[in-house]
N, C-alpha and C. Protein backbone atom coordinates (compact mmCIF):
# COMPACT_ATOMS: atom_id res chain seq x y z
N UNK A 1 0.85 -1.17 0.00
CA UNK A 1 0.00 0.00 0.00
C UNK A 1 0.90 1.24 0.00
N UNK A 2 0.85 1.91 -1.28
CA UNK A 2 1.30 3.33 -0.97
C UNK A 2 0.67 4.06 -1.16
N UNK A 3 1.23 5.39 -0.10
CA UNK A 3 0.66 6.50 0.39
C UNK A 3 1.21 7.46 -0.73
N UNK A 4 0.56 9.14 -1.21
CA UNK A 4 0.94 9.53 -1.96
C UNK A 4 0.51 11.30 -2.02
N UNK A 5 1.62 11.82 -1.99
CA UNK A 5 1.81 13.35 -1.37
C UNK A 5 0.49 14.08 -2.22
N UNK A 6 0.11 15.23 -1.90
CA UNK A 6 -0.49 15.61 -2.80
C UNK A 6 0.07 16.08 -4.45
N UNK A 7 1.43 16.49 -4.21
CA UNK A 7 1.80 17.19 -5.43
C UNK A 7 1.89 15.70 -6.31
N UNK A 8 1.98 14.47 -6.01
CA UNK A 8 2.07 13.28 -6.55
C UNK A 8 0.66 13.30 -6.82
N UNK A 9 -0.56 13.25 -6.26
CA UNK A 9 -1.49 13.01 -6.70
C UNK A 9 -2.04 14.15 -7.87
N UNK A 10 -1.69 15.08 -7.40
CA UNK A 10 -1.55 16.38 -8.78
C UNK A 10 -1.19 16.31 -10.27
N UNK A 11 0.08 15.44 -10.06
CA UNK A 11 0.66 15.06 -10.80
C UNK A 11 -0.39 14.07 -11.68
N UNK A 12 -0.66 12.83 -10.78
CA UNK A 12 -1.62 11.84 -11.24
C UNK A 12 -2.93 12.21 -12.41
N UNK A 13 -3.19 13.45 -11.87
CA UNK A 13 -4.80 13.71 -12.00
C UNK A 13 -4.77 14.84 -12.75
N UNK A 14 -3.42 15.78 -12.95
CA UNK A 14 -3.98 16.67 -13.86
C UNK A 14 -4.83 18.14 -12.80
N UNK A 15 -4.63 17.70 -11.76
CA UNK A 15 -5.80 18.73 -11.09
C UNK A 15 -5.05 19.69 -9.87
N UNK A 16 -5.25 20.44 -9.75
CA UNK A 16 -3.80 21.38 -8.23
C UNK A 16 -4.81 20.97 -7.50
N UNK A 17 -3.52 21.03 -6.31
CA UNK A 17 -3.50 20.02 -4.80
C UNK A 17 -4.77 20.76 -4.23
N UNK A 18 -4.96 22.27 -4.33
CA UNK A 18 -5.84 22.74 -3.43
C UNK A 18 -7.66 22.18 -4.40
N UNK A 19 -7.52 22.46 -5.45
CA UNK A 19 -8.58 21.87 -6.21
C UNK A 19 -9.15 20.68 -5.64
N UNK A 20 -8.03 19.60 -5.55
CA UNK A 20 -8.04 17.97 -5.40
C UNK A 20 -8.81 18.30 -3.57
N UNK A 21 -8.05 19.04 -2.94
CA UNK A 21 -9.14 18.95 -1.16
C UNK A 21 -10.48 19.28 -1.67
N UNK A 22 -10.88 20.65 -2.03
CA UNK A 22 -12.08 20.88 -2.41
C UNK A 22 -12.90 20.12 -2.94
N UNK A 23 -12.35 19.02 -3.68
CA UNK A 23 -13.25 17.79 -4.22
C UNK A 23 -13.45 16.93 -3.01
N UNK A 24 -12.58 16.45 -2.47
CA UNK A 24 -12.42 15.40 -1.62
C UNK A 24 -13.33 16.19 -0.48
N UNK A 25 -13.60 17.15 0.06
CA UNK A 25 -13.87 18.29 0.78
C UNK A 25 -15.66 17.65 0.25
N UNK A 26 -15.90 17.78 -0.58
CA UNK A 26 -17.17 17.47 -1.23
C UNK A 26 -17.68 16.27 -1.36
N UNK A 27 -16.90 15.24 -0.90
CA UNK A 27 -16.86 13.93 -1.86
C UNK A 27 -16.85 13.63 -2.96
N UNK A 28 -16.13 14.32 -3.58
CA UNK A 28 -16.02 14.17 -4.74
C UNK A 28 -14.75 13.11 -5.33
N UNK A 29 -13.89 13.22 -4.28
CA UNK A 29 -12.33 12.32 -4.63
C UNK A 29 -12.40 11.65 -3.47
N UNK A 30 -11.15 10.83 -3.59
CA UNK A 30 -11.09 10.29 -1.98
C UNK A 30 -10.29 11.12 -1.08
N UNK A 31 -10.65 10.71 -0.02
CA UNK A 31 -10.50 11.90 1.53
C UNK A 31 -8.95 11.50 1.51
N UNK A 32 -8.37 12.28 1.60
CA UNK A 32 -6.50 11.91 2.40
C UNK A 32 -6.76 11.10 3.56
N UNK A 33 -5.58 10.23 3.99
CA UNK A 33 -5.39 10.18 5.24
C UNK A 33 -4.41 10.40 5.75
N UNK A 34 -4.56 10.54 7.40
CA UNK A 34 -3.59 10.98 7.86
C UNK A 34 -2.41 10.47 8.24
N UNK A 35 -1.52 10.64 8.33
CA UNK A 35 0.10 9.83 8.27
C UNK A 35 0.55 10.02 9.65
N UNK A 36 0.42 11.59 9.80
CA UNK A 36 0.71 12.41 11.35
C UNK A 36 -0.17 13.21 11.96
N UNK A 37 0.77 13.93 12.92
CA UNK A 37 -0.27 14.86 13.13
C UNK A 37 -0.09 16.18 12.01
N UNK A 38 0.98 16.36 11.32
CA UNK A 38 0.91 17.24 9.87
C UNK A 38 0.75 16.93 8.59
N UNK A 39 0.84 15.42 8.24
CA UNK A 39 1.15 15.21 7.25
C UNK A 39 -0.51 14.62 6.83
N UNK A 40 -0.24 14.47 5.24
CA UNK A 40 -1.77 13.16 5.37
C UNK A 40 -1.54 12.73 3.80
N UNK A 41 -1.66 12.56 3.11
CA UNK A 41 -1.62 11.59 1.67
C UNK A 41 -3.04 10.75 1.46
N UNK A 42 -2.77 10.48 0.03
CA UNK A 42 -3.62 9.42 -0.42
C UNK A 42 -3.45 8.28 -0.62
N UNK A 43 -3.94 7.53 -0.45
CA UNK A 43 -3.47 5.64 -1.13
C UNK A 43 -4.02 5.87 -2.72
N UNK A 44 -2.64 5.34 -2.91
CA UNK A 44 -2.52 4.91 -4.91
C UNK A 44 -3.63 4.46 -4.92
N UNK A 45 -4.03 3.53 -4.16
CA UNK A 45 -5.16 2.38 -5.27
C UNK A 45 -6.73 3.67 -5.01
N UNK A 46 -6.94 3.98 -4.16
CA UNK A 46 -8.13 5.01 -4.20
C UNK A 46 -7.92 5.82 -5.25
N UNK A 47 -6.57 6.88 -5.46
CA UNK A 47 -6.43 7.41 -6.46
C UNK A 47 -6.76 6.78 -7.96
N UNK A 48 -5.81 5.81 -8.09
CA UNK A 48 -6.23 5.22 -9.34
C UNK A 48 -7.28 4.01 -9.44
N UNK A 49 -8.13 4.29 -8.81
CA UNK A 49 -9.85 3.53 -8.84
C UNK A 49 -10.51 4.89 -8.96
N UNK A 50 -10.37 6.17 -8.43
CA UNK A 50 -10.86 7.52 -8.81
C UNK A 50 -10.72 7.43 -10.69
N UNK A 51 -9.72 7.57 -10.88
CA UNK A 51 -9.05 7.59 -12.21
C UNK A 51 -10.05 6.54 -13.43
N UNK A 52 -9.91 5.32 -12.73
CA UNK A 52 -10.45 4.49 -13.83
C UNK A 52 -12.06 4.92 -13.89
N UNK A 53 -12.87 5.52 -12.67
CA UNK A 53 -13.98 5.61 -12.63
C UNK A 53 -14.05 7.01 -13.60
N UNK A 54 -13.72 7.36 -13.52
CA UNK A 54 -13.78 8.51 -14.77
C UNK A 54 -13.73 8.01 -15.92
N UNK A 55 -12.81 7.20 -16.38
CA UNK A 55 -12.35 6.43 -17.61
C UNK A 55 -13.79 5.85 -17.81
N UNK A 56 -14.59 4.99 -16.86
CA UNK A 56 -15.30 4.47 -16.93
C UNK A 56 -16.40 5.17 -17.23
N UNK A 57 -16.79 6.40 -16.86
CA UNK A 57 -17.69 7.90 -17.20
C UNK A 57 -17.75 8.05 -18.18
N UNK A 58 -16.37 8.42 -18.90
CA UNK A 58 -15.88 8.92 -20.09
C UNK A 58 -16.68 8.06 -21.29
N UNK A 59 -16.48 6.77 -21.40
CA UNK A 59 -16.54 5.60 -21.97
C UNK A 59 -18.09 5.42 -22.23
N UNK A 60 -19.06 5.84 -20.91
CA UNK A 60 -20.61 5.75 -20.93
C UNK A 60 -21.14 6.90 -20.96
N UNK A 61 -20.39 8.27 -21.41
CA UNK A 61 -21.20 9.44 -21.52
C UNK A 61 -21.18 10.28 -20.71
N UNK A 62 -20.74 10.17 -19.11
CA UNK A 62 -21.41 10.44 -17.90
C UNK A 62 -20.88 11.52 -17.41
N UNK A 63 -21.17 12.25 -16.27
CA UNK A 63 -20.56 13.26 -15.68
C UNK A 63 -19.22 13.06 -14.91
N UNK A 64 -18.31 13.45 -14.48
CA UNK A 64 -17.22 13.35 -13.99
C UNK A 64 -17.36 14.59 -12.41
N UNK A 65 -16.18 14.49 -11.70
CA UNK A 65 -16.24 14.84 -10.23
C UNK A 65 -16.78 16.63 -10.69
């Protein structure tokens, strides 16, 4: 299981880090978790199950986050 900074998930998605909370903020992405008491990241596989579910959107027409 890896964990994954925001500017990594930025990277991933095409989307800035503060954008990516505001979704997640909404439910729209998946929530970070926390690592510390400062730090917090995402797990890859949430990220890229976010990812394919779009793909999967994309593919049937549908709305995205």
């Amino acid at each position: 299981m890896k964990v994954l900074k925001a500017s990594e998930v930025s990277e991933r998605t095409s989307i800035s880090t503060s954008h990516l909370r505001k979704l997640a903020h909404e439910g729209k992405f998946p929530k970070p978790i926390k690592i510390t008491e400062n730090r917090s990241g995402w797990l890859q596989s949430d990220v890229d199950e976010w990812i394919s579910e779009c793909v999967r959107k994309h593919h049937a027409g549908g709305k995205y986050a």
